[in-house]
PDB file of N, CA and C in Angstrom:
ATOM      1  N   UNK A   1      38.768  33.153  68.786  1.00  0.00           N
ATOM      2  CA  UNK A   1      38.922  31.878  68.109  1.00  0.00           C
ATOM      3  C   UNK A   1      38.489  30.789  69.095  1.00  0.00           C
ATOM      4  N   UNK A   2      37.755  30.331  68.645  1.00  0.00           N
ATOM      5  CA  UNK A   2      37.015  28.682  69.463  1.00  0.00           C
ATOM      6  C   UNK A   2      38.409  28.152  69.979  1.00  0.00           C
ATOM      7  N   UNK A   3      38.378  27.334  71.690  1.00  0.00           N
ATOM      8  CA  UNK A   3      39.513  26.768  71.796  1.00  0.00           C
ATOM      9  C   UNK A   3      39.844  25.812  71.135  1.00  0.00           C
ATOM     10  N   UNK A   4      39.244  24.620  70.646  1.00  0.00           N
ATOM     11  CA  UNK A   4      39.271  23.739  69.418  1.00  0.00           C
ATOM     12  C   UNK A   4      40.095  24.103  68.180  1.00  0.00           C
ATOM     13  N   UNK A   5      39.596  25.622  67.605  1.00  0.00           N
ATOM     14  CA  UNK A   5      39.998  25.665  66.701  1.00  0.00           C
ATOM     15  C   UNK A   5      41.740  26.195  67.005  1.00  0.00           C
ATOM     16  N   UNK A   6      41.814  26.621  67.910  1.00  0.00           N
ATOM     17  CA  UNK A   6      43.194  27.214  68.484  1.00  0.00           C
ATOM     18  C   UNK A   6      44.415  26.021  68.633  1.00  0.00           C
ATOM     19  N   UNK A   7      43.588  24.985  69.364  1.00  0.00           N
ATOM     20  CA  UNK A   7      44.534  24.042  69.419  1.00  0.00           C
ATOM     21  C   UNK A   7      44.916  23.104  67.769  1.00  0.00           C
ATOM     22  N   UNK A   8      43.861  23.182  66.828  1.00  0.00           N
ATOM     23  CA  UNK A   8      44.241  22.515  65.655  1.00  0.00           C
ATOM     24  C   UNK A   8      45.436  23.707  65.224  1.00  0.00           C
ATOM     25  N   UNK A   9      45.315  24.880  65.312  1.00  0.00           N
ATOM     26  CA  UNK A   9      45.829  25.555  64.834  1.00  0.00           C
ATOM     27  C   UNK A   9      47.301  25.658  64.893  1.00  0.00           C
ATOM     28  N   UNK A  10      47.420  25.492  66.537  1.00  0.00           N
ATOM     29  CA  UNK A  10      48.506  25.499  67.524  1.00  0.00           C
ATOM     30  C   UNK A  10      49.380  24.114  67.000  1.00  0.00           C
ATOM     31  N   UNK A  11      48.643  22.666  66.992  1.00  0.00           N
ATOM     32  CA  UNK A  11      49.289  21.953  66.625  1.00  0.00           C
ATOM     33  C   UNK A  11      49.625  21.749  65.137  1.00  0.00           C
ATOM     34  N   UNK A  12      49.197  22.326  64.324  1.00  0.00           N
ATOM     35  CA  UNK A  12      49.404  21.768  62.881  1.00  0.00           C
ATOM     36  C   UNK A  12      50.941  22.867  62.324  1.00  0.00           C
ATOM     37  N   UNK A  13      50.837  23.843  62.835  1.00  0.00           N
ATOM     38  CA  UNK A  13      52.192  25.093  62.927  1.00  0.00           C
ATOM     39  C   UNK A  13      53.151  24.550  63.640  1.00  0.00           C
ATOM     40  N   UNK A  14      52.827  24.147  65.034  1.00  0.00           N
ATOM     41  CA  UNK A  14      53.726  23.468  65.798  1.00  0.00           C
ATOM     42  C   UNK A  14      54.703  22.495  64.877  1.00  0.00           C
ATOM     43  N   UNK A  15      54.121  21.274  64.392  1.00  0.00           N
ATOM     44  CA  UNK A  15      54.470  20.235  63.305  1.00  0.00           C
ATOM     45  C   UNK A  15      54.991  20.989  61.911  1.00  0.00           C
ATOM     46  N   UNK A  16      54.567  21.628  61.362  1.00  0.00           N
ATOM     47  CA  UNK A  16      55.225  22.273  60.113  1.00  0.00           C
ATOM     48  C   UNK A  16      56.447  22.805  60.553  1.00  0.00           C
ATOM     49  N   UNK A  17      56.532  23.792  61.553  1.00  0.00           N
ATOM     50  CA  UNK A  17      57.909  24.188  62.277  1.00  0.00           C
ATOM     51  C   UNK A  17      58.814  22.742  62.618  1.00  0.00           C
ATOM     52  N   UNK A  18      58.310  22.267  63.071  1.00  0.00           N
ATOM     53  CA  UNK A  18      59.325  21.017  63.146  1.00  0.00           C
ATOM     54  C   UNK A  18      59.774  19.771  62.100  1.00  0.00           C
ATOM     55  N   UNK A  19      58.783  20.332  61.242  1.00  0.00           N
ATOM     56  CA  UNK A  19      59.117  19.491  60.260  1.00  0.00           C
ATOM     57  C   UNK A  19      60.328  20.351  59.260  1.00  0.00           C
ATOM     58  N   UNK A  20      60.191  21.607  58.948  1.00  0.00           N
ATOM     59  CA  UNK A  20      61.008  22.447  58.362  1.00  0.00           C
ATOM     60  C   UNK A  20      62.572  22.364  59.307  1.00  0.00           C
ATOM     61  N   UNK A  21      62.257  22.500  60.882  1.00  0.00           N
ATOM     62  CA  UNK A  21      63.314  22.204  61.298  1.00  0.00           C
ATOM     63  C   UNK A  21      64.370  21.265  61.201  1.00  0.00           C
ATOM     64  N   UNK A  22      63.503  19.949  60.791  1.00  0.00           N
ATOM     65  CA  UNK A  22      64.071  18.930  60.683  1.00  0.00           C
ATOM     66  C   UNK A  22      64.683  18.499  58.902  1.00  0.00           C
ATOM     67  N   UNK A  23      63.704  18.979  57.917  1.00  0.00           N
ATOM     68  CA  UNK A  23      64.345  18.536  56.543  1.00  0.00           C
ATOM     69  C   UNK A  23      64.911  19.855  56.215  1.00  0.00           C
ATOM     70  N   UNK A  24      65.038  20.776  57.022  1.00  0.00           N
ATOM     71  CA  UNK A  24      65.493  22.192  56.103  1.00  0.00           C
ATOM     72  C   UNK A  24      66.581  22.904  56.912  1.00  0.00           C
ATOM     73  N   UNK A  25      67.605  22.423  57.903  1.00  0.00           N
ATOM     74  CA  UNK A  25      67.886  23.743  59.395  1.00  0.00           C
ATOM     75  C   UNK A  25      68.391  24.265  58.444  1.00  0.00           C
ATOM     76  N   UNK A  26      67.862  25.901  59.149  1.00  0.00           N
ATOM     77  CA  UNK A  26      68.348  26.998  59.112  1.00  0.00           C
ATOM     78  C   UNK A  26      68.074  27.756  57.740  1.00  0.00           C
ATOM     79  N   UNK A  27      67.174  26.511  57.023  1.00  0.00           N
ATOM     80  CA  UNK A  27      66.200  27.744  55.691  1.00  0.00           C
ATOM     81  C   UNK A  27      65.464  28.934  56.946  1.00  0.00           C
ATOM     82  N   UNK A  28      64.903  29.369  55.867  1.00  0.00           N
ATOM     83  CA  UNK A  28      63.581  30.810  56.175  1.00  0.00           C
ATOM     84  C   UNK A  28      62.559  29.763  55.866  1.00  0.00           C
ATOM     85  N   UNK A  29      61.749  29.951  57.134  1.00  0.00           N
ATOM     86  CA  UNK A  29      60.357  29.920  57.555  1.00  0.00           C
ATOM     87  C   UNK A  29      58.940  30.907  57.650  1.00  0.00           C
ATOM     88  N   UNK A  30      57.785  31.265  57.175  1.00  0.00           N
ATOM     89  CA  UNK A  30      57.367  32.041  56.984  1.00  0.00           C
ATOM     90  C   UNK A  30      56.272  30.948  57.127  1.00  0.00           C
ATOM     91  N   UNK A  31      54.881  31.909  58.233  1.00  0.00           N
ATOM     92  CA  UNK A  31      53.653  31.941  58.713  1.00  0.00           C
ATOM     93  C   UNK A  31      52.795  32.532  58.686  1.00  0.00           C
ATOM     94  N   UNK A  32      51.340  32.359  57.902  1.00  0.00           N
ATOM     95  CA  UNK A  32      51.033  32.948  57.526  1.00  0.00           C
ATOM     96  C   UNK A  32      49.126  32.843  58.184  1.00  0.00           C
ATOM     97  N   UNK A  33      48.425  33.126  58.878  1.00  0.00           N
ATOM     98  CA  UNK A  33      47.149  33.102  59.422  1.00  0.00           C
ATOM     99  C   UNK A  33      46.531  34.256  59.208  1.00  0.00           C
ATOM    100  N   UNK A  34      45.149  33.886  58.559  1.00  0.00           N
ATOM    101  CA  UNK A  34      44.392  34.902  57.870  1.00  0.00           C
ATOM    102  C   UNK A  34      42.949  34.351  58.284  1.00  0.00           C
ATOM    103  N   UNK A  35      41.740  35.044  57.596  1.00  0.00           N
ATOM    104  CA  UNK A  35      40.400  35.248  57.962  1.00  0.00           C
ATOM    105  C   UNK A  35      40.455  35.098  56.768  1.00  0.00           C
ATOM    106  N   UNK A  36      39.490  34.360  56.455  1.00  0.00           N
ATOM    107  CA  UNK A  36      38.755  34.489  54.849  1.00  0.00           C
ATOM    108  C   UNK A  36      37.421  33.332  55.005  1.00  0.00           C
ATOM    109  N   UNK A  37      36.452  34.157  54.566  1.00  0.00           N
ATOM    110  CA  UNK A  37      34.894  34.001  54.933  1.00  0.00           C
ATOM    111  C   UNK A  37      34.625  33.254  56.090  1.00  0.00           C
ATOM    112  N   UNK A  38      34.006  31.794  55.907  1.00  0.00           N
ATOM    113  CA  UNK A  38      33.716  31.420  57.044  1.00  0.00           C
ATOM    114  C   UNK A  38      35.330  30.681  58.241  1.00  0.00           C
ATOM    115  N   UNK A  39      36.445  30.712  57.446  1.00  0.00           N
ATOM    116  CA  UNK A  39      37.321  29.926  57.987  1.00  0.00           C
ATOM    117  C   UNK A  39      38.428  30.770  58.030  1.00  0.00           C
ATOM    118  N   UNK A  40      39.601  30.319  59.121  1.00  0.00           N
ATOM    119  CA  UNK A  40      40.519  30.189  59.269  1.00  0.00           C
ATOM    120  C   UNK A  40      42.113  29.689  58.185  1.00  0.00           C
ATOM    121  N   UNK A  41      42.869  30.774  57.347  1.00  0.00           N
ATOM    122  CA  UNK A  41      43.791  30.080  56.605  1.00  0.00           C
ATOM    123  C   UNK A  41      45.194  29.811  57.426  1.00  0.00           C
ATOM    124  N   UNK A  42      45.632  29.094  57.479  1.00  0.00           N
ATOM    125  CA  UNK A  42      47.065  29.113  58.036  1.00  0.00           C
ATOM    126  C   UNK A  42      48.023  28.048  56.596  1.00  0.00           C
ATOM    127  N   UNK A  43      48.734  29.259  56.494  1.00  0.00           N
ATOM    128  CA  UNK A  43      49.663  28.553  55.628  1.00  0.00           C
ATOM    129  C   UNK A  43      51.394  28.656  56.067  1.00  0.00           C
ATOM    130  N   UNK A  44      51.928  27.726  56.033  1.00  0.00           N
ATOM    131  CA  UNK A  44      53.504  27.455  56.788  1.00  0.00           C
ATOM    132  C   UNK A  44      54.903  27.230  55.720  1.00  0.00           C
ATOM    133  N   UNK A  45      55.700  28.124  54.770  1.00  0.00           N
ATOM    134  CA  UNK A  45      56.261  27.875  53.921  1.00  0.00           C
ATOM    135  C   UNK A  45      57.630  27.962  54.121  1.00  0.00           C
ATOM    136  N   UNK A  46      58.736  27.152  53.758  1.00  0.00           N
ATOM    137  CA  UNK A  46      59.949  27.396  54.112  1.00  0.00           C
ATOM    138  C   UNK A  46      60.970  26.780  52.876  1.00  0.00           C
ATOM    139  N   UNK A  47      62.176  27.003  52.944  1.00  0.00           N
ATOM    140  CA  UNK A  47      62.937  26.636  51.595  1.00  0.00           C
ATOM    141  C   UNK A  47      62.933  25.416  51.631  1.00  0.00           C
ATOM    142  N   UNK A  48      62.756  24.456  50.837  1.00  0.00           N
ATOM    143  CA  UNK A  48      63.343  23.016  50.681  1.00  0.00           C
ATOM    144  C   UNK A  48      64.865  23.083  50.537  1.00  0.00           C
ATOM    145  N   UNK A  49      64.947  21.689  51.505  1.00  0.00           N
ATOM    146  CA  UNK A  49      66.563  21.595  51.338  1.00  0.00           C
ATOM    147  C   UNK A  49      66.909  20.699  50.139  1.00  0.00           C
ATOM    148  N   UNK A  50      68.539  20.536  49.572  1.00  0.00           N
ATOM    149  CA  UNK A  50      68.289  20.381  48.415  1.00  0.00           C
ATOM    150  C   UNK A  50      68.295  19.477  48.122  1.00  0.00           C
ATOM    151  N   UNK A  51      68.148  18.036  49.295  1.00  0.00           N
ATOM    152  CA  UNK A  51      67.868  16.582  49.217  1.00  0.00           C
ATOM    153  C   UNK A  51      66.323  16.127  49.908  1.00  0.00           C
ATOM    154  N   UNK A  52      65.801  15.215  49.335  1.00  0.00           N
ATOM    155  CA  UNK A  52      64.643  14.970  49.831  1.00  0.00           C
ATOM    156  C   UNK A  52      64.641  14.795  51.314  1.00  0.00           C
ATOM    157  N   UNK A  53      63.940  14.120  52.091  1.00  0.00           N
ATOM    158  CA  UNK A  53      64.242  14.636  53.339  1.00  0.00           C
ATOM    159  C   UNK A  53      64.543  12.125  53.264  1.00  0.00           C
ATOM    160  N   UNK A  54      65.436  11.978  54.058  1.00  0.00           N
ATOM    161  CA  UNK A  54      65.418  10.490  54.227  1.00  0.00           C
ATOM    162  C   UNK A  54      64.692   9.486  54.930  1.00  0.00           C
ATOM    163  N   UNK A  55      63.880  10.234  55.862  1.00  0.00           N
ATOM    164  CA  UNK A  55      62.887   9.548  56.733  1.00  0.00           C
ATOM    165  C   UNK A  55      61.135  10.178  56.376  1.00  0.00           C
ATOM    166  N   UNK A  56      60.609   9.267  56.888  1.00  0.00           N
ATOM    167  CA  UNK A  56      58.991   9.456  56.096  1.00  0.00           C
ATOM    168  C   UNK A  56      58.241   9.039  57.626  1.00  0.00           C
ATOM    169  N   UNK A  57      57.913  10.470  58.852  1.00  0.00           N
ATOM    170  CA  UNK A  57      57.338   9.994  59.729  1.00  0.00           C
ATOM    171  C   UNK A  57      56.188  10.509  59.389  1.00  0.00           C
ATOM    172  N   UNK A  58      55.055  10.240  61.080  1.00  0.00           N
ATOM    173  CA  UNK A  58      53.540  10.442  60.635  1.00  0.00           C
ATOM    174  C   UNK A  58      52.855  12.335  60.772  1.00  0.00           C
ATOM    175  N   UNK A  59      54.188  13.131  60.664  1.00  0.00           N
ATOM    176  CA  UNK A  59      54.065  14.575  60.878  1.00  0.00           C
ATOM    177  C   UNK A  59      52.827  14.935  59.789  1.00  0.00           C
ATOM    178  N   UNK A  60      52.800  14.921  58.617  1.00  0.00           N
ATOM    179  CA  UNK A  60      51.943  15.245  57.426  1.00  0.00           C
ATOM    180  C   UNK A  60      50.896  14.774  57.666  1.00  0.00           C
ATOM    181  N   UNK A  61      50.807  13.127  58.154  1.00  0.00           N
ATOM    182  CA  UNK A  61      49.509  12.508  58.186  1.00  0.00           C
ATOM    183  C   UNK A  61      48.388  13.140  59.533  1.00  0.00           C
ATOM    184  N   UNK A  62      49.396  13.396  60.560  1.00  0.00           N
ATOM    185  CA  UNK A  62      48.799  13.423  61.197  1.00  0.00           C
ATOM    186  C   UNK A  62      48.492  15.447  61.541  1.00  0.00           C
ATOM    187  N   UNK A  63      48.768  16.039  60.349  1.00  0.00           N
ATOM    188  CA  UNK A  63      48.099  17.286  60.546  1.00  0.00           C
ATOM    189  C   UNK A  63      47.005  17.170  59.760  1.00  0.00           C
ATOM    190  N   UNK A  64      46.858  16.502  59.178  1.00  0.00           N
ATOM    191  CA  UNK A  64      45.689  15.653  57.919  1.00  0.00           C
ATOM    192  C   UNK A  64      44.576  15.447  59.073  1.00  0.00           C
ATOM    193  N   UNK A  65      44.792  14.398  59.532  1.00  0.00           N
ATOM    194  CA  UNK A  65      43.723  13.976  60.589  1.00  0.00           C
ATOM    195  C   UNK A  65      43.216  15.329  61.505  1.00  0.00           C
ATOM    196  N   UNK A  66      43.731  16.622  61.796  1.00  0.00           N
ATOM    197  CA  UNK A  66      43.722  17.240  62.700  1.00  0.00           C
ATOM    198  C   UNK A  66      42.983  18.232  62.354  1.00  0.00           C
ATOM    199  N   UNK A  67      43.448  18.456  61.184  1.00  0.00           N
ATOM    200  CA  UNK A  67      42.517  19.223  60.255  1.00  0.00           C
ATOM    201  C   UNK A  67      40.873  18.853  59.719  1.00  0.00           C
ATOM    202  N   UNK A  68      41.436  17.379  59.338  1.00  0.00           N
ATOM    203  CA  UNK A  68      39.919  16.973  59.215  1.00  0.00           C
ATOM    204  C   UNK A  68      39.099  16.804  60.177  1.00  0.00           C
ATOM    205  N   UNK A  69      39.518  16.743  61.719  1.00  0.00           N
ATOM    206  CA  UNK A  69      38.853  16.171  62.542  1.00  0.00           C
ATOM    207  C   UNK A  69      37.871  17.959  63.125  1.00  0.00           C
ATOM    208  N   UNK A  70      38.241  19.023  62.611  1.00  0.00           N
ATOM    209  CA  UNK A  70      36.963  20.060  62.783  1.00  0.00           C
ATOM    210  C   UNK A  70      36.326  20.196  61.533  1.00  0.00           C
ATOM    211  N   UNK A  71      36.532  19.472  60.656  1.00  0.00           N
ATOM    212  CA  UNK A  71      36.019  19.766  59.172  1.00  0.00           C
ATOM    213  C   UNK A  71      36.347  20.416  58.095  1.00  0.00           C
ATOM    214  N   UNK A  72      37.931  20.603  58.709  1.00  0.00           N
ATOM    215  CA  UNK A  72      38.742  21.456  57.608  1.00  0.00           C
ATOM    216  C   UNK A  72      39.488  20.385  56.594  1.00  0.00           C
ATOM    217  N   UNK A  73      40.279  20.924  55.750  1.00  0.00           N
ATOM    218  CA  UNK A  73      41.588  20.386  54.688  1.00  0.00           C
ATOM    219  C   UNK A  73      43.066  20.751  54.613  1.00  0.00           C
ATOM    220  N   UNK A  74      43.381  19.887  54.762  1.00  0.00           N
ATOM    221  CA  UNK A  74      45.099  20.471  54.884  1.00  0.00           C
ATOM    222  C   UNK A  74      45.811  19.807  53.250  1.00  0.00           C
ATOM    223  N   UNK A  75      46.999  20.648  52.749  1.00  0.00           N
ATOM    224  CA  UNK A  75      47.422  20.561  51.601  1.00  0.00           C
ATOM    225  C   UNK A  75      48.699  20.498  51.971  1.00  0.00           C
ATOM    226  N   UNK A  76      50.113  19.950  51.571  1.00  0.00           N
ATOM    227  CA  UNK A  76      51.291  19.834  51.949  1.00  0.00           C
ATOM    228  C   UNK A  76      51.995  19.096  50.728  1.00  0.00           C
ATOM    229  N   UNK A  77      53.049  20.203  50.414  1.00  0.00           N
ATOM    230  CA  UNK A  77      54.079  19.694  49.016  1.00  0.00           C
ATOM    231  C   UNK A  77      54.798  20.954  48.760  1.00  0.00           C
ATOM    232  N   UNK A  78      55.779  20.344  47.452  1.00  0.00           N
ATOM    233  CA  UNK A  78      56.353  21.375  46.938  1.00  0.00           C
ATOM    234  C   UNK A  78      55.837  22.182  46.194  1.00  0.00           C
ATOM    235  N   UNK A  79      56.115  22.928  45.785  1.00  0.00           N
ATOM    236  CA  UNK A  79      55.988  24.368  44.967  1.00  0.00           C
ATOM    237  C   UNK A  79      56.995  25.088  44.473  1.00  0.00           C
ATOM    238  N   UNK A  80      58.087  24.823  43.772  1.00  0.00           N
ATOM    239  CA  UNK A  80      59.014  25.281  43.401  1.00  0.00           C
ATOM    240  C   UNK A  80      60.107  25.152  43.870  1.00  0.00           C
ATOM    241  N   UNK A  81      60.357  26.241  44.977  1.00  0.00           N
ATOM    242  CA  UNK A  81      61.813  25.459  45.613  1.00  0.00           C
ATOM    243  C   UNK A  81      61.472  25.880  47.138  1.00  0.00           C
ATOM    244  N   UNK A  82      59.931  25.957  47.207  1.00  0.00           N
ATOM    245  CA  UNK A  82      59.400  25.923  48.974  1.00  0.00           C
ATOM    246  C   UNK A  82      58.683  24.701  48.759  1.00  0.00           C
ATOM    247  N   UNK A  83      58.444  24.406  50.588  1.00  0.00           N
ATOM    248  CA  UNK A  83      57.838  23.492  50.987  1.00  0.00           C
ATOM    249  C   UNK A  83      56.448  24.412  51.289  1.00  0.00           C
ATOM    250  N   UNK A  84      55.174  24.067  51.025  1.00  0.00           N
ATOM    251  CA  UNK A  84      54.128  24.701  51.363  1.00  0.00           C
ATOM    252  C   UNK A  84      53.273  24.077  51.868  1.00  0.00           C
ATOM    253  N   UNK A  85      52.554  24.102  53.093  1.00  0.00           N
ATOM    254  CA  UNK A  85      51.581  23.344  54.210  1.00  0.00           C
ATOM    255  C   UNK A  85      50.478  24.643  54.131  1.00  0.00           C
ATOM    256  N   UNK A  86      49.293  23.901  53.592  1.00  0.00           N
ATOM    257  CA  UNK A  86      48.167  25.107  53.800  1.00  0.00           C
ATOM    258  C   UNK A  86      46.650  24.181  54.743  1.00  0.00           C
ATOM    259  N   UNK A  87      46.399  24.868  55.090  1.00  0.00           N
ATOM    260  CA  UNK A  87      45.146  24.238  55.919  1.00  0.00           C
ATOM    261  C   UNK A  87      43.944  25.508  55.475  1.00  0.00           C
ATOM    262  N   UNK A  88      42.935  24.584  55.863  1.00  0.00           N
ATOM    263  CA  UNK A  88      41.775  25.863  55.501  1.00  0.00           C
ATOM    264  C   UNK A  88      41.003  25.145  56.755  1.00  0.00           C
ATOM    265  N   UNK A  89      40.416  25.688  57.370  1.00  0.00           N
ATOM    266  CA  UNK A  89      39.964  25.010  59.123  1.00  0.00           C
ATOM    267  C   UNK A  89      38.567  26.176  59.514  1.00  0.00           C
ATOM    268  N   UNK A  90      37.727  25.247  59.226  1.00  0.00           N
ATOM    269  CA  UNK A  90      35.728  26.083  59.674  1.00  0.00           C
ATOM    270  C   UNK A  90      36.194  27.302  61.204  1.00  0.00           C
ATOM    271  N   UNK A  91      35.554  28.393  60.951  1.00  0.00           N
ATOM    272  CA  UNK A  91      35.467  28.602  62.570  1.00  0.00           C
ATOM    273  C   UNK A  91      33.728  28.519  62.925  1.00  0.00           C
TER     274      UNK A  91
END
């Protein structure tokens, strides 16, 4: 894996873990990094807790930027009663 792509990788998991840490302690967390054609999938899913979360920092935005900045897309929301963060990232 390109070091570039390691470190988007590294940081955008990093941030989903801490973001789950922070609106969810002690749900289940589940990580998920795959190969599919030309790119890299990493997807980061964990239970929503059962209040919205009360603070709105720049964690989401700024895996957005991180993602876009090798030419990938990052996706982040609910889905039922998980939180789901997916990125799709060029190698």
């Amino acid at each position: 894996m390109p070091r570039r792509l390691e470190a988007v990788v590294t940081r955008i998991v990093g941030e989903a873990l801490a973001n789950a840490t922070k609106h969810a302690p002690g749900r289940p967390v589940t990580v998920e990094l795959s190969s599919v054609a030309r790119a890299v999938r990493v997807i980061v899913r964990n239970d929503r807790a059962a209040e919205a979360p009360s603070t709105r920092g720049q964690g989401l935005a700024n895996m957005q930027i991180r993602a876009e900045s090798i030419g990938g897309h990052l996706d982040a929301g609910p889905v039922g009663q998980e939180w789901i963060v997916t990125a799709e990232l060029p190698r």
